[in-house]
N, C-alpha and C. Protein backbone atom coordinates (compact mmCIF):
# COMPACT_ATOMS: atom_id res chain seq x y z
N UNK A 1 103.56 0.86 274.49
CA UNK A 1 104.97 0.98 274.85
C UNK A 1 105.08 1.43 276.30
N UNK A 2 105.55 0.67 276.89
CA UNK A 2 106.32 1.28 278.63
C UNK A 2 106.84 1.82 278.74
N UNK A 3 107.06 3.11 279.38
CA UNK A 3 107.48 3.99 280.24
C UNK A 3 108.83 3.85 280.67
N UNK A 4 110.19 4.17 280.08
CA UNK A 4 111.35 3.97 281.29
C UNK A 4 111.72 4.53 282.01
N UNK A 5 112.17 3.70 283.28
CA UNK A 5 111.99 4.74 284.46
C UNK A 5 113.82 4.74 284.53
N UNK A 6 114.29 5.90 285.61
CA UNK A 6 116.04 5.62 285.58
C UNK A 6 116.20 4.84 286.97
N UNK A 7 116.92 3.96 287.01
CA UNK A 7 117.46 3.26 287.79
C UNK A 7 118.63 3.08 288.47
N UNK A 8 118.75 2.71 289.85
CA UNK A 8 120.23 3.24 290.37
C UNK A 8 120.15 1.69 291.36
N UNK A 9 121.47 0.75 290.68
CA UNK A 9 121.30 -0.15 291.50
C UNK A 9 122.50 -0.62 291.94
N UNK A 10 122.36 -1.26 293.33
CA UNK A 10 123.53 -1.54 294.38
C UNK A 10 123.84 -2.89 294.05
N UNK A 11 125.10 -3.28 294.06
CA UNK A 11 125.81 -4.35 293.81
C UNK A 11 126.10 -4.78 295.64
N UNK A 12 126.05 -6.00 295.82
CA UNK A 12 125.98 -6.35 297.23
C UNK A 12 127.74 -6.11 297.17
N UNK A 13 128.10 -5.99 298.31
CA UNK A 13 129.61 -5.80 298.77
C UNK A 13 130.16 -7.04 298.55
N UNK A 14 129.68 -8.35 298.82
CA UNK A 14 130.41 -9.50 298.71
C UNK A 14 130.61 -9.48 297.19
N UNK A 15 130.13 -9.51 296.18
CA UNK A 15 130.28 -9.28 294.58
C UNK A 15 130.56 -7.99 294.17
N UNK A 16 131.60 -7.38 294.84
CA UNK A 16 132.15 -6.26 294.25
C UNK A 16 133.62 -7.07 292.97
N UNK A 17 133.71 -7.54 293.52
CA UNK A 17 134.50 -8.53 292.55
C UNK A 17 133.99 -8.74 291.35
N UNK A 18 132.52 -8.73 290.85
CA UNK A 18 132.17 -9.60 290.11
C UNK A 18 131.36 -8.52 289.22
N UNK A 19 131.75 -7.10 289.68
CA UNK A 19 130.88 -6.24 288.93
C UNK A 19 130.59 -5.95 286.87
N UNK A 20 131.76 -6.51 286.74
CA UNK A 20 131.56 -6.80 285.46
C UNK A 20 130.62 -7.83 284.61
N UNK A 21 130.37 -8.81 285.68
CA UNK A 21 129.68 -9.71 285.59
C UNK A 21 128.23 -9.51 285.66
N UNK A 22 127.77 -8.76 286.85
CA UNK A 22 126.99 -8.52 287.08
C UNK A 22 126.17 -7.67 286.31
N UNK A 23 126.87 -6.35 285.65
CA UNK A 23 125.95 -5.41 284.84
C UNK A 23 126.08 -6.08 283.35
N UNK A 24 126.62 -7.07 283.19
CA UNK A 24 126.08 -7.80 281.81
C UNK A 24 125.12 -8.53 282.09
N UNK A 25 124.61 -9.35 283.21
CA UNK A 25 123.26 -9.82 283.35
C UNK A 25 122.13 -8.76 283.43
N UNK A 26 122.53 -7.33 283.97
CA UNK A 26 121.69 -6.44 284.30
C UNK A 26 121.05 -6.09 282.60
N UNK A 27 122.61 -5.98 281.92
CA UNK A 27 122.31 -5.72 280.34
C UNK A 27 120.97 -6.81 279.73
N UNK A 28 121.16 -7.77 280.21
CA UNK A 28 120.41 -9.16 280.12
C UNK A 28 119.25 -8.95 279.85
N UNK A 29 118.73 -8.64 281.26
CA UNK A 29 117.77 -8.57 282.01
C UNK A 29 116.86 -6.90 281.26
N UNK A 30 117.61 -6.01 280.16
CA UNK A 30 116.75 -5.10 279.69
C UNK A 30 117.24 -3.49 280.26
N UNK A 31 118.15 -4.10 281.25
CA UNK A 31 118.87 -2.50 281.20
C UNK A 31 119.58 -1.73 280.50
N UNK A 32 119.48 -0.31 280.15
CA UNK A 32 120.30 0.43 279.01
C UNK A 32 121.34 1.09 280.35
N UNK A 33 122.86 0.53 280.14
CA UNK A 33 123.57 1.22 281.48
C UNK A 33 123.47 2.99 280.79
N UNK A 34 123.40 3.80 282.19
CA UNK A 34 124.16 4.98 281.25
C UNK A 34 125.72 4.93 282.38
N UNK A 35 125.85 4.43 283.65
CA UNK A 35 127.23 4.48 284.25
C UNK A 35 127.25 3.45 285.05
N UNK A 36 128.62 3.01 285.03
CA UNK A 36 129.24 1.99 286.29
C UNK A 36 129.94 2.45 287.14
N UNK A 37 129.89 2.55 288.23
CA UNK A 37 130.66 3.66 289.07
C UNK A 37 131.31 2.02 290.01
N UNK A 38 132.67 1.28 289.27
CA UNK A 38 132.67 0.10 290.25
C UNK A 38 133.05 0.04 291.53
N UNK A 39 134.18 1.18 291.99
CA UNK A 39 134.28 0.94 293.13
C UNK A 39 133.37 1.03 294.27
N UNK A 40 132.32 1.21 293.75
CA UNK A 40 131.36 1.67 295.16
C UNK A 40 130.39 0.67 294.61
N UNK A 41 130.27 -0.27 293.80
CA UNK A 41 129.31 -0.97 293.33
C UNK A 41 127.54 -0.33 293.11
N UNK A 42 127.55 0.79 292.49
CA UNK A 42 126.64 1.22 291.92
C UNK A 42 126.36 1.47 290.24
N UNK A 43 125.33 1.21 290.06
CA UNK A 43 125.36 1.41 288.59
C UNK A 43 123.53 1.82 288.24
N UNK A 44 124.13 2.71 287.14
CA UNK A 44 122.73 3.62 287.42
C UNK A 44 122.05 3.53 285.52
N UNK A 45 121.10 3.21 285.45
CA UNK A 45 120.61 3.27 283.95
C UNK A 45 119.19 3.33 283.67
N UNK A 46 118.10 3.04 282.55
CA UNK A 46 117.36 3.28 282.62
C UNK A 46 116.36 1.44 281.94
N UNK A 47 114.91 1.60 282.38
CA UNK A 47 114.68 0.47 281.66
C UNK A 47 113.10 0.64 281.72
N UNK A 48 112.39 -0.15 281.30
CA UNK A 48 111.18 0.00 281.19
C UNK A 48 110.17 -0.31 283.05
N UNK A 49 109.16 0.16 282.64
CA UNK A 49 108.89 0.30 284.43
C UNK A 49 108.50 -1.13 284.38
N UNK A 50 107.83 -1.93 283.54
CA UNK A 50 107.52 -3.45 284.36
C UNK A 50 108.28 -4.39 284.25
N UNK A 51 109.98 -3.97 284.17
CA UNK A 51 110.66 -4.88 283.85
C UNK A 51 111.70 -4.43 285.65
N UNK A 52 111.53 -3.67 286.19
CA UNK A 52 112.00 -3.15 287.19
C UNK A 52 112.65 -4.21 288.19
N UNK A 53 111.39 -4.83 288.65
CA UNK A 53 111.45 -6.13 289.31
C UNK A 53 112.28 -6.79 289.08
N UNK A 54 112.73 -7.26 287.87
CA UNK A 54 113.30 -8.26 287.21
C UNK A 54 114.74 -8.30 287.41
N UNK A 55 115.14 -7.24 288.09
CA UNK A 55 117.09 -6.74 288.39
C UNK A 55 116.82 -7.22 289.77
N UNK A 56 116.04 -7.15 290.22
CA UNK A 56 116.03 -7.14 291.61
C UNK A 56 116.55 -8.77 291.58
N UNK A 57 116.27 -9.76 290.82
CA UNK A 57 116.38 -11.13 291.45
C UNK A 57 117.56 -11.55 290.58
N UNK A 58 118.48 -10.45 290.01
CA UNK A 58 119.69 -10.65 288.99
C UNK A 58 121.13 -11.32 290.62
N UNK A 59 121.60 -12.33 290.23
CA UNK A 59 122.45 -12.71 291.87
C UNK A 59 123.50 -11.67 291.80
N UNK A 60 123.75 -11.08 292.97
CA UNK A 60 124.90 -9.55 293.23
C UNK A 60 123.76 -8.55 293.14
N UNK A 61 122.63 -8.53 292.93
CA UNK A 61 121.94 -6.99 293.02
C UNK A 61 121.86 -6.76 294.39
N UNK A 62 121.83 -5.86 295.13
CA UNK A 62 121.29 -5.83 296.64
C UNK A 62 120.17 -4.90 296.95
N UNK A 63 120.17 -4.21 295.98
CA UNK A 63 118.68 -2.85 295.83
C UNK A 63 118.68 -2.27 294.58
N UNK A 64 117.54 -1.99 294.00
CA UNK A 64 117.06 -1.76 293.20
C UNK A 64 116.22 -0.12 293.98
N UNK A 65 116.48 1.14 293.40
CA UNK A 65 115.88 2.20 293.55
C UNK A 65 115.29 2.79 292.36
N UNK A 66 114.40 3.53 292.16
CA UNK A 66 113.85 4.35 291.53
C UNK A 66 114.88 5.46 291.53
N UNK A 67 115.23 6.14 290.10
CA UNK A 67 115.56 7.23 290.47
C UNK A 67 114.68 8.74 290.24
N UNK A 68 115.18 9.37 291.27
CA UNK A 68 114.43 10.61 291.57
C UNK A 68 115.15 11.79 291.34
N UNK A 69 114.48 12.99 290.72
CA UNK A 69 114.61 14.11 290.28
C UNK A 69 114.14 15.18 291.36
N UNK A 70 114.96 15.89 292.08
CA UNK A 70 115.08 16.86 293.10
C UNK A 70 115.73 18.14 292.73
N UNK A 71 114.49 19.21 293.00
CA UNK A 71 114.28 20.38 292.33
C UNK A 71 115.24 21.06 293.78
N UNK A 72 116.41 21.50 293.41
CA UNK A 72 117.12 22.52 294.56
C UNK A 72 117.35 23.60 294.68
N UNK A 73 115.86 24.46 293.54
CA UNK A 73 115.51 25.91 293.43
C UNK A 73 115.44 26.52 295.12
């Protein structure tokens, strides 16, 4: 079983329009959303690590990040 990693991904500005569209292919493609934040075209969820890649070539993605856990002790 793979590893899921959390994911935080950018919707290109020209397909801010289309964001509904878009995180149902993301759904597609093996993502569990946990948020859509549309006006800023981000959407952040989690998925398995070798499926990562695979959002990246979803049309409207513009970046694909890892998300990171920052200790602000």
């Amino acid at each position: 079983m793979t590893e899921n990693r959390k994911v935080i991904v950018s919707i290109a500005e020209e397909r801010l329009s289309e964001v509904p569209a878009v995180v149902t292919a993301l759904e597609e493609a093996g993502l569990t959303v946990d948020s859509v934040l549309e006006p800023i075209g981000t959407v952040t969820g989690s998925i398995g690590q070798g499926d990562v890649a695979a959002l990246q070539e979803i049309p409207g993605v513009q970046d694909v990040e890892l998300q990171r856990d920052v200790d602000t002790r």
